[in-house]
ModelCIF file with pLDDT and N, C-alpha, C, O atoms, coordinates in Angstrom:
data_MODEL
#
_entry.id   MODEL 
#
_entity.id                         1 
_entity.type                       polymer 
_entity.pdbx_number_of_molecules   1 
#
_entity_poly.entity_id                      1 
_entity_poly.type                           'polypeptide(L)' 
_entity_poly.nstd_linkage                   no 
_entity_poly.nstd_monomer                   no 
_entity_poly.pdbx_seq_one_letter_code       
;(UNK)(UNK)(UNK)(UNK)(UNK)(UNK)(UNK)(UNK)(UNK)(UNK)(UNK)(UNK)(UNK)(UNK)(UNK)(UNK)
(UNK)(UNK)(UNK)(UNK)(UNK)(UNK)(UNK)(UNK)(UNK)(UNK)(UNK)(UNK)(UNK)(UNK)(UNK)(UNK)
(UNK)(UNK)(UNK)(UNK)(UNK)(UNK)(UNK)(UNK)(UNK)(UNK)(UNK)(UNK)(UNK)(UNK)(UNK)
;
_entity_poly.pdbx_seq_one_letter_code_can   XXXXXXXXXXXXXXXXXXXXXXXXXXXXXXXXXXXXXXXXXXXXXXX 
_entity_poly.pdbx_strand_id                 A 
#
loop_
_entity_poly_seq.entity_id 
_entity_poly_seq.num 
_entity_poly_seq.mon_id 
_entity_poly_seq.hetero 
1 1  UNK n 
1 2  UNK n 
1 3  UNK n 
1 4  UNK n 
1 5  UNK n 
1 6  UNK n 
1 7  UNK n 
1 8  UNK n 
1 9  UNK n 
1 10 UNK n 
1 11 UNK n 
1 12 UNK n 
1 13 UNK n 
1 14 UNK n 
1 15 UNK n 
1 16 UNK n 
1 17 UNK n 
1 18 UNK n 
1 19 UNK n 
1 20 UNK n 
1 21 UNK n 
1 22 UNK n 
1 23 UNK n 
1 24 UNK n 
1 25 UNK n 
1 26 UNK n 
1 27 UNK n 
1 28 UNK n 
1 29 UNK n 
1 30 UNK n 
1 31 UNK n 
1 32 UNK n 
1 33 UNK n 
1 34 UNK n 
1 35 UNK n 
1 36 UNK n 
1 37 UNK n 
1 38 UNK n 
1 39 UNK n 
1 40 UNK n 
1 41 UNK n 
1 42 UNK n 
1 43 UNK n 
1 44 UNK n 
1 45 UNK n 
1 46 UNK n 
1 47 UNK n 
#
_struct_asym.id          A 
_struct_asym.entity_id   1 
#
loop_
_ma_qa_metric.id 
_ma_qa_metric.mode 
_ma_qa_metric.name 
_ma_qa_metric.software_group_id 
_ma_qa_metric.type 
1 global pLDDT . pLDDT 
2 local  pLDDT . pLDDT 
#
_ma_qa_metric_global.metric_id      1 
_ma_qa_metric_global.metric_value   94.98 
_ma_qa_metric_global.model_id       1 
_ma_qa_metric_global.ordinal_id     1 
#
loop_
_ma_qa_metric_local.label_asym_id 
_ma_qa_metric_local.label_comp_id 
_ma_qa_metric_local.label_seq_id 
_ma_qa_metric_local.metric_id 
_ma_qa_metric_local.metric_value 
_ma_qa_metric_local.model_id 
_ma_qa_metric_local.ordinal_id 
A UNK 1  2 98.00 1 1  
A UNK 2  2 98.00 1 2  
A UNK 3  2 98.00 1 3  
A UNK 4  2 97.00 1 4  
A UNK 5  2 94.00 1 5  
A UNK 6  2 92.00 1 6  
A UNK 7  2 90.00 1 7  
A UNK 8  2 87.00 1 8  
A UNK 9  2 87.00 1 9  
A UNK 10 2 88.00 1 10 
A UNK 11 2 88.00 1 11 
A UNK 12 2 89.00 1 12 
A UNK 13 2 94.00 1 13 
A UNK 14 2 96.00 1 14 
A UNK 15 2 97.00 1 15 
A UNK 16 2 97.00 1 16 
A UNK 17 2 98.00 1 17 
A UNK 18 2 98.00 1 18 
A UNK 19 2 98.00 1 19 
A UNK 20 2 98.00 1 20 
A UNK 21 2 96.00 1 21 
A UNK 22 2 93.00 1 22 
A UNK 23 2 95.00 1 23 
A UNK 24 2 94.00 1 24 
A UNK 25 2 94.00 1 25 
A UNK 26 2 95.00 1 26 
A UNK 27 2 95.00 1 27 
A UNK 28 2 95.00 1 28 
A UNK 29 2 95.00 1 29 
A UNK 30 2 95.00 1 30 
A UNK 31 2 97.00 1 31 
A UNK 32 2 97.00 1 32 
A UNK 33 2 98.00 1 33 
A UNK 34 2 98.00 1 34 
A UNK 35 2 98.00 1 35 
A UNK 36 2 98.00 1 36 
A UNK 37 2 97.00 1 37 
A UNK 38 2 95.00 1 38 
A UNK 39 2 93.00 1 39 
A UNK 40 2 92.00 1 40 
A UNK 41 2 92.00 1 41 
A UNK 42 2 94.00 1 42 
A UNK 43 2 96.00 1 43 
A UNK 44 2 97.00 1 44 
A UNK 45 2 97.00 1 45 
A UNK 46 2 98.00 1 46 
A UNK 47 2 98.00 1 47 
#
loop_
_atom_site.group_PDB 
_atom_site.id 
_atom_site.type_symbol 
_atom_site.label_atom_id 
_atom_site.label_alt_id 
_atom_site.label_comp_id 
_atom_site.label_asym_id 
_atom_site.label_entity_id 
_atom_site.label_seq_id 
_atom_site.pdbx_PDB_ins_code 
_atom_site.Cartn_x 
_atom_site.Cartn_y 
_atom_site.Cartn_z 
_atom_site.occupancy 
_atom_site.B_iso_or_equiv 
_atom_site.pdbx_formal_charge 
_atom_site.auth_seq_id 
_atom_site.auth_comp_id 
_atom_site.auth_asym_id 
_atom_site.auth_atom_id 
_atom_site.pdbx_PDB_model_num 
ATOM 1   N N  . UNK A 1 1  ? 9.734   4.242   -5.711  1.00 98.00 ? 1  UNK A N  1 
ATOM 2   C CA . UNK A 1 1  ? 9.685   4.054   -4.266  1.00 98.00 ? 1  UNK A CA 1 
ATOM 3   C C  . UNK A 1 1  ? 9.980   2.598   -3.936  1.00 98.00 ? 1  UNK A C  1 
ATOM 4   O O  . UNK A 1 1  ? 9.642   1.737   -4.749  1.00 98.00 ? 1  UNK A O  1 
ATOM 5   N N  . UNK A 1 2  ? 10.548  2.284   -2.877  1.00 98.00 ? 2  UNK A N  1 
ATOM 6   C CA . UNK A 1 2  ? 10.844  0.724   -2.540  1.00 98.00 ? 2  UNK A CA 1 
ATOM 7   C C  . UNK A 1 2  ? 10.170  0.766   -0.787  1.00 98.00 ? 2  UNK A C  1 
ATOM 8   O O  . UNK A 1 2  ? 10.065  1.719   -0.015  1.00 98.00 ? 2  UNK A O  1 
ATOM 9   N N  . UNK A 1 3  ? 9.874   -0.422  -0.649  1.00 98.00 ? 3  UNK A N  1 
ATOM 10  C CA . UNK A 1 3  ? 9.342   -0.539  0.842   1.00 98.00 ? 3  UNK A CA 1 
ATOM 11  C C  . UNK A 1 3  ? 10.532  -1.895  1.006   1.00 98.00 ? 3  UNK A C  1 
ATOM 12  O O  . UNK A 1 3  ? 10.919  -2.754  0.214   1.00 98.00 ? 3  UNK A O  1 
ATOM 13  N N  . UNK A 1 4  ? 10.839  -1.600  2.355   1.00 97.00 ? 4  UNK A N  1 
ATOM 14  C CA . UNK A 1 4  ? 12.077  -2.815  2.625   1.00 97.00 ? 4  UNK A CA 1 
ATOM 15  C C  . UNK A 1 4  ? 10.628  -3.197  3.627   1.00 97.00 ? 4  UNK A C  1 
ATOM 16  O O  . UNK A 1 4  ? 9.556   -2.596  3.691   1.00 97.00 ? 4  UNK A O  1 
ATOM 17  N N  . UNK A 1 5  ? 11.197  -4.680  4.485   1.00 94.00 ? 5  UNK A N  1 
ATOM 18  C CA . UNK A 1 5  ? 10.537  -5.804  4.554   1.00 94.00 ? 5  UNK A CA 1 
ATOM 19  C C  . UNK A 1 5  ? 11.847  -5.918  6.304   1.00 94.00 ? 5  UNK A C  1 
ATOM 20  O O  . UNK A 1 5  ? 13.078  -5.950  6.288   1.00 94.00 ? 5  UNK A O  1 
ATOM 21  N N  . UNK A 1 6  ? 10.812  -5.952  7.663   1.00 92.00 ? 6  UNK A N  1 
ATOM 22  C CA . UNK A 1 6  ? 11.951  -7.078  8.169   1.00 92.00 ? 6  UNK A CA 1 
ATOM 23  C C  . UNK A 1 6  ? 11.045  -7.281  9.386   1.00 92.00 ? 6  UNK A C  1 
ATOM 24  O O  . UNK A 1 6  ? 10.056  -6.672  9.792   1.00 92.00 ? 6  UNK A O  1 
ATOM 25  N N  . UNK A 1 7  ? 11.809  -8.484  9.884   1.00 90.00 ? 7  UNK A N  1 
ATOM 26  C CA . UNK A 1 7  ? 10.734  -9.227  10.961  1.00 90.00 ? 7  UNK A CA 1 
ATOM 27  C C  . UNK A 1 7  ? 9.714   -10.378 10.423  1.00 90.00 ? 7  UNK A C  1 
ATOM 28  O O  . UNK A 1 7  ? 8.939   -11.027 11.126  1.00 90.00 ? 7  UNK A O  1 
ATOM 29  N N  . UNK A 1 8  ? 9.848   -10.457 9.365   1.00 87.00 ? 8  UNK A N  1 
ATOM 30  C CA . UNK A 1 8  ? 8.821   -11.576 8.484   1.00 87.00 ? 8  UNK A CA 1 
ATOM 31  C C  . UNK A 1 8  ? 8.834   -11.291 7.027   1.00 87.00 ? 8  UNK A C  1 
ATOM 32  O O  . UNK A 1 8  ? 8.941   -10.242 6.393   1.00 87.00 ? 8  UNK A O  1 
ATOM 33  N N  . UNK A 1 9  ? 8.676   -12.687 6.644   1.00 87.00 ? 9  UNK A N  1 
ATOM 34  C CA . UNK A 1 9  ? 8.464   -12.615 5.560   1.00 87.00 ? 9  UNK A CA 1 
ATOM 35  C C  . UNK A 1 9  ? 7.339   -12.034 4.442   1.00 87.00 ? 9  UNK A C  1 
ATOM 36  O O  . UNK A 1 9  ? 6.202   -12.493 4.550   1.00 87.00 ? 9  UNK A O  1 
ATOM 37  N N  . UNK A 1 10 ? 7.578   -11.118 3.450   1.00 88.00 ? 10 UNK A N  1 
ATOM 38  C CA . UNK A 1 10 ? 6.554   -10.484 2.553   1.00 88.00 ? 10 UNK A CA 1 
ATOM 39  C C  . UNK A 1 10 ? 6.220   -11.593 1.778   1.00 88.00 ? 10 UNK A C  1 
ATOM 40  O O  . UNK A 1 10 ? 5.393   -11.126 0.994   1.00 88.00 ? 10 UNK A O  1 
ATOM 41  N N  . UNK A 1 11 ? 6.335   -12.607 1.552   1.00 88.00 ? 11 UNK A N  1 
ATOM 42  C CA . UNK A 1 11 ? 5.730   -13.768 0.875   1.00 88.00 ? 11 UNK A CA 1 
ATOM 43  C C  . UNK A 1 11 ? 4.514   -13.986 1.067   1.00 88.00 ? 11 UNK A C  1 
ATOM 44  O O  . UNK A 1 11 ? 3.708   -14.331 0.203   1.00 88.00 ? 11 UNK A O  1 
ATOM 45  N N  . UNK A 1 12 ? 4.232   -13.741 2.567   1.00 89.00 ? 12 UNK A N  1 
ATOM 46  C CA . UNK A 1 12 ? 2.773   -13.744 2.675   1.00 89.00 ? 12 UNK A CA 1 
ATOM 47  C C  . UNK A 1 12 ? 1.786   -13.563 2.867   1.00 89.00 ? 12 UNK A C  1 
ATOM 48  O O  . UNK A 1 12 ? 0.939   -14.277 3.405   1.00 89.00 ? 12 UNK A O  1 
ATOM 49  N N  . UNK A 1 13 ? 1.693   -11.950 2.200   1.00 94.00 ? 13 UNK A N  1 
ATOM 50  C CA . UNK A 1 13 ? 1.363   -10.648 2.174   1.00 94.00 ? 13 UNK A CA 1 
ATOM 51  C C  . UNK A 1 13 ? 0.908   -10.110 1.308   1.00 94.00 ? 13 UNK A C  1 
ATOM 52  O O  . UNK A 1 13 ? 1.758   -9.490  0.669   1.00 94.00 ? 13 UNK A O  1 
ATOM 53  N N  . UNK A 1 14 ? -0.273  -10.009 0.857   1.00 96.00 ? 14 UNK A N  1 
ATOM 54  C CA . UNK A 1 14 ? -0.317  -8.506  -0.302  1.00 96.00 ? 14 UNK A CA 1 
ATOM 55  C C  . UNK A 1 14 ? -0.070  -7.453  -0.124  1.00 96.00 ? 14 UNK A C  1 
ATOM 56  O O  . UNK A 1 14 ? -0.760  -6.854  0.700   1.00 96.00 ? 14 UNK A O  1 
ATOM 57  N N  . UNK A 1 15 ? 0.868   -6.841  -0.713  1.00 97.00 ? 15 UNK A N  1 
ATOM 58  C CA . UNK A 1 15 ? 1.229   -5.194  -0.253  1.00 97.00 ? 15 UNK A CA 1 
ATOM 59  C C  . UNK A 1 15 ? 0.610   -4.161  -1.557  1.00 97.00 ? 15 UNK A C  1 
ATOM 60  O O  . UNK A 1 15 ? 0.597   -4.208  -2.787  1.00 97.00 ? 15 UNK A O  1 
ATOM 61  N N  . UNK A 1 16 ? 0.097   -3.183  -0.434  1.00 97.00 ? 16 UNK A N  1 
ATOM 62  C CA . UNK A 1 16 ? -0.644  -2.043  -1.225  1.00 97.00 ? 16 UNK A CA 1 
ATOM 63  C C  . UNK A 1 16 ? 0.634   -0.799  -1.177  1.00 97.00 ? 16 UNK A C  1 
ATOM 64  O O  . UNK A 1 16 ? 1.812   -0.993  -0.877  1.00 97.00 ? 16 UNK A O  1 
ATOM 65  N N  . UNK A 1 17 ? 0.142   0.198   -1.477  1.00 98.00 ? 17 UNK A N  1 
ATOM 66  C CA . UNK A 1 17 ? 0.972   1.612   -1.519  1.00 98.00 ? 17 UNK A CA 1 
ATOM 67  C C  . UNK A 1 17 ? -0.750  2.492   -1.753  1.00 98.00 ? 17 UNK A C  1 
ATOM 68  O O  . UNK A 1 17 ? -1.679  2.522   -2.559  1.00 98.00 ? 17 UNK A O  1 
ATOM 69  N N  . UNK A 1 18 ? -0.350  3.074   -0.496  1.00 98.00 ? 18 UNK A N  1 
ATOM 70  C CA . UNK A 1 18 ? -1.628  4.599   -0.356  1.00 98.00 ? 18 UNK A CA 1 
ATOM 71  C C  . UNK A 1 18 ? -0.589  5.507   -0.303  1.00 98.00 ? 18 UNK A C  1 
ATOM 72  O O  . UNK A 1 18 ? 0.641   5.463   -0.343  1.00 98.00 ? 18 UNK A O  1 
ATOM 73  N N  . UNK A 1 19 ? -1.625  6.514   -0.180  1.00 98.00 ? 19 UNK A N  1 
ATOM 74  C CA . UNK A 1 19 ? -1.192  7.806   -0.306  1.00 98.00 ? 19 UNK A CA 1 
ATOM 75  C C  . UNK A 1 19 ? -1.894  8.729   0.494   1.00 98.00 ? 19 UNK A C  1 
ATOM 76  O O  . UNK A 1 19 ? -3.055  8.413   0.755   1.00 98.00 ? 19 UNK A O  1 
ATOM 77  N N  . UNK A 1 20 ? -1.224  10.420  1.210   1.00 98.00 ? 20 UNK A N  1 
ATOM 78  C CA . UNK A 1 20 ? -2.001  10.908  1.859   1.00 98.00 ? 20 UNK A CA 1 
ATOM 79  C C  . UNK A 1 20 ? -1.397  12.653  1.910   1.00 98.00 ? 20 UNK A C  1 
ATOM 80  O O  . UNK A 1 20 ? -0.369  13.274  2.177   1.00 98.00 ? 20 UNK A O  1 
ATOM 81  N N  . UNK A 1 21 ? -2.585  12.855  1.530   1.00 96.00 ? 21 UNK A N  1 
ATOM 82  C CA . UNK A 1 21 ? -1.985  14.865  1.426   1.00 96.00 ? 21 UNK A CA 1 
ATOM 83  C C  . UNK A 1 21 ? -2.264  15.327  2.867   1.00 96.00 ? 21 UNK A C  1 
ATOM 84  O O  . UNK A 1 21 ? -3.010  14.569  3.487   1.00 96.00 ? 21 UNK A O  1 
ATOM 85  N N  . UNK A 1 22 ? -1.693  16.729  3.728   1.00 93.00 ? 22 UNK A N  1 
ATOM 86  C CA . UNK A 1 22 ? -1.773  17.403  4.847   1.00 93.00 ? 22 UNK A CA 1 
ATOM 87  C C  . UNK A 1 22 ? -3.409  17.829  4.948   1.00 93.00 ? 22 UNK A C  1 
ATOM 88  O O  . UNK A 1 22 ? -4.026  17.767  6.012   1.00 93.00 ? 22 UNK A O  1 
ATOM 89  N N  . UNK A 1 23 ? -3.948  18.223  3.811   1.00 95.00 ? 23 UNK A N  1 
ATOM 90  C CA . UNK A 1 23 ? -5.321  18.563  4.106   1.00 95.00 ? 23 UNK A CA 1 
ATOM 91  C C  . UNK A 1 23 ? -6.223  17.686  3.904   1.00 95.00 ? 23 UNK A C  1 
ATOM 92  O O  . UNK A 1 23 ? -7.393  17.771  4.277   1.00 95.00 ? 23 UNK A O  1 
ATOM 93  N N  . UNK A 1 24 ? -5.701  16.753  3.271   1.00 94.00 ? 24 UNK A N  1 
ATOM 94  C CA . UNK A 1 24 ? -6.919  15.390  3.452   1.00 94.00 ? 24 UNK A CA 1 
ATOM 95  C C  . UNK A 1 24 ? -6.777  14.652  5.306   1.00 94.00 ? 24 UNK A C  1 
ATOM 96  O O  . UNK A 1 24 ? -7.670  14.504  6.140   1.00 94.00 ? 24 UNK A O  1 
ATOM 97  N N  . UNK A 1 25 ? -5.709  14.422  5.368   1.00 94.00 ? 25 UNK A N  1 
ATOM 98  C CA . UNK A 1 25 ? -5.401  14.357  6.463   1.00 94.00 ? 25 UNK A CA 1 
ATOM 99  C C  . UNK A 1 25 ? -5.959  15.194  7.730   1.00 94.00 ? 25 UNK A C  1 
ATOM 100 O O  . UNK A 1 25 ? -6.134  14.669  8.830   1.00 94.00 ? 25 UNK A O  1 
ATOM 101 N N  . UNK A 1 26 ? -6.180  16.356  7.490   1.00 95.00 ? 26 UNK A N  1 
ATOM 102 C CA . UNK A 1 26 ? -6.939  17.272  8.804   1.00 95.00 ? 26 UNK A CA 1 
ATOM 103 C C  . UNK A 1 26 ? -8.305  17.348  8.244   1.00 95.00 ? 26 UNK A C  1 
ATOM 104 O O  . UNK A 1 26 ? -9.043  17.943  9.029   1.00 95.00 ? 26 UNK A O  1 
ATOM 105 N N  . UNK A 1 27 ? -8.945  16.934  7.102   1.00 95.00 ? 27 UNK A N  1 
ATOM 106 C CA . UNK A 1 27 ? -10.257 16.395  7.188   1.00 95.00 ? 27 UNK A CA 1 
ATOM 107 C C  . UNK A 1 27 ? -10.873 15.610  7.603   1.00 95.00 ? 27 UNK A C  1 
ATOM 108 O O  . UNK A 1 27 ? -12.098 15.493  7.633   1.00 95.00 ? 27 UNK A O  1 
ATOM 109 N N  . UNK A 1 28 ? -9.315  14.368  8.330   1.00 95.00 ? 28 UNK A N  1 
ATOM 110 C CA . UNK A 1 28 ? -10.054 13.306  8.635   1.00 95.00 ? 28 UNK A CA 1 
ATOM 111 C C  . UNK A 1 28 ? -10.018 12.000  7.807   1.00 95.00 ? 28 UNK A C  1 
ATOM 112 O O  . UNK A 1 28 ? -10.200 10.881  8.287   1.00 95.00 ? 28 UNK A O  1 
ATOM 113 N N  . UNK A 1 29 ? -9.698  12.339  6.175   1.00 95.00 ? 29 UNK A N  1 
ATOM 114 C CA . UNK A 1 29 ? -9.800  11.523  5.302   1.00 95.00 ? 29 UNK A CA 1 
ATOM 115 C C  . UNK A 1 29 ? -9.096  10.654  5.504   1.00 95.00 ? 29 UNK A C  1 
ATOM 116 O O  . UNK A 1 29 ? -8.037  10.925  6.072   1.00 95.00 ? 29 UNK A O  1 
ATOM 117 N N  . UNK A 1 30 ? -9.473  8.765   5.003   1.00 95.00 ? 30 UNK A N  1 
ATOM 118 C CA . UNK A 1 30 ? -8.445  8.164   4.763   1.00 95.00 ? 30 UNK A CA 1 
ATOM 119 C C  . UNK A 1 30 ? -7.300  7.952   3.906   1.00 95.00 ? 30 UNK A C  1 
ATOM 120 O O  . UNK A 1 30 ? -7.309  8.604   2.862   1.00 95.00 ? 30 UNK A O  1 
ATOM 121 N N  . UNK A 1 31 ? -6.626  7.426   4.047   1.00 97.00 ? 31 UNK A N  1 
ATOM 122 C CA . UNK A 1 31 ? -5.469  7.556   3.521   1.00 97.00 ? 31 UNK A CA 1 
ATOM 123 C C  . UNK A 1 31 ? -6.275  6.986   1.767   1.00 97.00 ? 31 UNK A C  1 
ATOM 124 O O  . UNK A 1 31 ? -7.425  6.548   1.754   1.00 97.00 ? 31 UNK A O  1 
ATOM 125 N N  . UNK A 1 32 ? -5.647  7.077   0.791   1.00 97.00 ? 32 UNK A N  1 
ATOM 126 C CA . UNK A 1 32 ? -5.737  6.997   -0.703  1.00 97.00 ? 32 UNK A CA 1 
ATOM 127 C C  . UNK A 1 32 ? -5.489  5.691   -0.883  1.00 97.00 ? 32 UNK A C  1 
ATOM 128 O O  . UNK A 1 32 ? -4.324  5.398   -0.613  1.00 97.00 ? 32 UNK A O  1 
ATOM 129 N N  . UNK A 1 33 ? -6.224  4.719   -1.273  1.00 98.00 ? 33 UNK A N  1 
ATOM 130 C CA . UNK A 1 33 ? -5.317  3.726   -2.283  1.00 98.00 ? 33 UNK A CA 1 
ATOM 131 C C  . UNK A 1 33 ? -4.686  4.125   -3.496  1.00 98.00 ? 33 UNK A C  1 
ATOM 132 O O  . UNK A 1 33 ? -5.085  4.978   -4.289  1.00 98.00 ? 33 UNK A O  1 
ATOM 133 N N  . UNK A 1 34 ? -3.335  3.198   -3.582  1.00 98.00 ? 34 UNK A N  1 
ATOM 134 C CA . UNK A 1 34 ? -2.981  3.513   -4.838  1.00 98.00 ? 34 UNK A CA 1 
ATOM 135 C C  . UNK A 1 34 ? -2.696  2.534   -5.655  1.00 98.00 ? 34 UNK A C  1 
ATOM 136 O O  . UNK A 1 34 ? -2.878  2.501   -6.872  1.00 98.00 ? 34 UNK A O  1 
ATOM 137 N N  . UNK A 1 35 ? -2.217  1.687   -4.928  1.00 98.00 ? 35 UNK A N  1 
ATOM 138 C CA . UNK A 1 35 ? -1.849  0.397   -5.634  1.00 98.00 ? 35 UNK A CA 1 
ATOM 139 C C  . UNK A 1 35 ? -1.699  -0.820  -4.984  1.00 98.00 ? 35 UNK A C  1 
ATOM 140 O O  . UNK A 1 35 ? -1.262  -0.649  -3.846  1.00 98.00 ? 35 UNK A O  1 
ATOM 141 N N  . UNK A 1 36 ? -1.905  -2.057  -5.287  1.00 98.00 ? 36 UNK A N  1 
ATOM 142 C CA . UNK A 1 36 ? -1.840  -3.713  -4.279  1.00 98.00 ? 36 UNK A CA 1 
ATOM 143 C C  . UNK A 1 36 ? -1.358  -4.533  -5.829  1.00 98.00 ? 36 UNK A C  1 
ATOM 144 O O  . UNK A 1 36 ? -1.653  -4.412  -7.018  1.00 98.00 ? 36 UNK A O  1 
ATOM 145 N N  . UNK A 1 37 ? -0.466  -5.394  -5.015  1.00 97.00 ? 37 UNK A N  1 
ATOM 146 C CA . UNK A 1 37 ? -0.042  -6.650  -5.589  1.00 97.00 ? 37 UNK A CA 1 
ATOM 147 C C  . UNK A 1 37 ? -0.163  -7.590  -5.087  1.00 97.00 ? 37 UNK A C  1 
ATOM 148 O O  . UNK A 1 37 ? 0.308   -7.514  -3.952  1.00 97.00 ? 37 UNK A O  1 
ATOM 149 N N  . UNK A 1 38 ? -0.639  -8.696  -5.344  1.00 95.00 ? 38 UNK A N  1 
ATOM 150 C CA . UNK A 1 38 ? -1.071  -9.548  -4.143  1.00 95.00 ? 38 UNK A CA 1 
ATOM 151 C C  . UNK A 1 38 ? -0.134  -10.585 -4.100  1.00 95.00 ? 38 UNK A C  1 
ATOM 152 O O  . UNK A 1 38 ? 0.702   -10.576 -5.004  1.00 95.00 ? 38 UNK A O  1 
ATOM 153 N N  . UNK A 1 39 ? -0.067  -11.566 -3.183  1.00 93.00 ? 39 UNK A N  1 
ATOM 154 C CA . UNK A 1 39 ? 1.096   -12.185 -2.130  1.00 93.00 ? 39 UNK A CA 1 
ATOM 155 C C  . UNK A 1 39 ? 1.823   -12.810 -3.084  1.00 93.00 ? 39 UNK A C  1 
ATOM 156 O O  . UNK A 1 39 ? 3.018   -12.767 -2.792  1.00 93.00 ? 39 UNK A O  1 
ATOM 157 N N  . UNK A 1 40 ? 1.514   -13.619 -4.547  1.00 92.00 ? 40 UNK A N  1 
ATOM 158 C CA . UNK A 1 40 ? 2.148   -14.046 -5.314  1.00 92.00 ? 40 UNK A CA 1 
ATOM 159 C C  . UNK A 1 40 ? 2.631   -13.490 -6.422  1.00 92.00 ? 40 UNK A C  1 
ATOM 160 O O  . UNK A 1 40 ? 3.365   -14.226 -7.080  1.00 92.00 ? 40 UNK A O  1 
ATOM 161 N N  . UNK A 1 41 ? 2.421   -12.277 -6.885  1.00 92.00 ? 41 UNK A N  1 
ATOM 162 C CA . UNK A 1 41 ? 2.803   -11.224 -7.636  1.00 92.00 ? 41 UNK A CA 1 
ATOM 163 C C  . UNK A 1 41 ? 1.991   -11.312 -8.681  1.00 92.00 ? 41 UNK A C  1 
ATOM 164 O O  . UNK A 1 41 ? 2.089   -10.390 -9.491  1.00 92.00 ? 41 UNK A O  1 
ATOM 165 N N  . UNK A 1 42 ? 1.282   -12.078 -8.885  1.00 94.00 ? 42 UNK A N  1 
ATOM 166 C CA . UNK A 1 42 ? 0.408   -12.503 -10.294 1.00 94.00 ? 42 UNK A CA 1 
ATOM 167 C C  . UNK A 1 42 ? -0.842  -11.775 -10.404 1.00 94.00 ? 42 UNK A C  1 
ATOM 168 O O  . UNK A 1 42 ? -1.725  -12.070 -11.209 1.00 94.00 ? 42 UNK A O  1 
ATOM 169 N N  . UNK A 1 43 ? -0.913  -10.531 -9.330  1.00 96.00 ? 43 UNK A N  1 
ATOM 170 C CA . UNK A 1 43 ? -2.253  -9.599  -9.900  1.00 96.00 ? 43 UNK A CA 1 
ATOM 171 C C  . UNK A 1 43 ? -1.704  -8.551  -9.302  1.00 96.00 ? 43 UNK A C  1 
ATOM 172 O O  . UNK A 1 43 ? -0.716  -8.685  -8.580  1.00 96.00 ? 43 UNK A O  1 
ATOM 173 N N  . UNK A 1 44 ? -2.237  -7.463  -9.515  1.00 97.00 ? 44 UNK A N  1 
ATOM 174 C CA . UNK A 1 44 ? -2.193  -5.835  -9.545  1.00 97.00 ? 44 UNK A CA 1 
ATOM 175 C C  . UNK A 1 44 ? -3.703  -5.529  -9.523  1.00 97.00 ? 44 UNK A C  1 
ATOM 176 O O  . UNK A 1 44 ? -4.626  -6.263  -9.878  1.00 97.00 ? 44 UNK A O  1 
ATOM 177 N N  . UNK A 1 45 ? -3.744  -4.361  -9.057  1.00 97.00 ? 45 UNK A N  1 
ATOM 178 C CA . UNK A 1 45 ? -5.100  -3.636  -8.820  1.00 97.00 ? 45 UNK A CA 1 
ATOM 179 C C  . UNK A 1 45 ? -4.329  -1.839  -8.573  1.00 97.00 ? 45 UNK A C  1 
ATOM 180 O O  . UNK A 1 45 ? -3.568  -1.424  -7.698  1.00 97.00 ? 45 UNK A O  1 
ATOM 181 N N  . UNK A 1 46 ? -5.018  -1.074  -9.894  1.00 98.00 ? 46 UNK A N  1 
ATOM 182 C CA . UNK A 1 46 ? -4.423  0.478   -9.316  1.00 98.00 ? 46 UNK A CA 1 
ATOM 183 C C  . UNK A 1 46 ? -5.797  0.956   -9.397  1.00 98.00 ? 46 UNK A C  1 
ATOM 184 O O  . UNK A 1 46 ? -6.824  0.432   -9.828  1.00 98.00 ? 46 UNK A O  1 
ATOM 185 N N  . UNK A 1 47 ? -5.447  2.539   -8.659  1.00 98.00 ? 47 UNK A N  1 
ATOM 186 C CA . UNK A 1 47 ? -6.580  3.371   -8.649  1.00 98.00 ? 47 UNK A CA 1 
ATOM 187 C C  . UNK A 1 47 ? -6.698  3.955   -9.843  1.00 98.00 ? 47 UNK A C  1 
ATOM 188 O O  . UNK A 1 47 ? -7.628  4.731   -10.061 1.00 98.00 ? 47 UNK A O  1 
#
């Protein structure tokens, strides 16, 4: 998967990636973490 970037710069940003099924979703649930890299690329965190 790729996420494009516009209107500002992702430099200074940690970007995550969630996730979300139709029936978690009509439960109400929040969306899933799945993954973050944080603004300098030098850490990761997965579920």
């Amino acid at each position: 998967l790729s996420c494009a970037a516009s209107g500002g710069a992702l430099s200074s940003y940690a970007m995550g990636w969630f996730r979300q099924t139709p029936e978690k979703e009509r439960e109400g649930k929040e969306r899933e973490f799945v993954a973050v890299i944080s603004w300098s690329g030098t850490s990761t965190y997965y579920a």
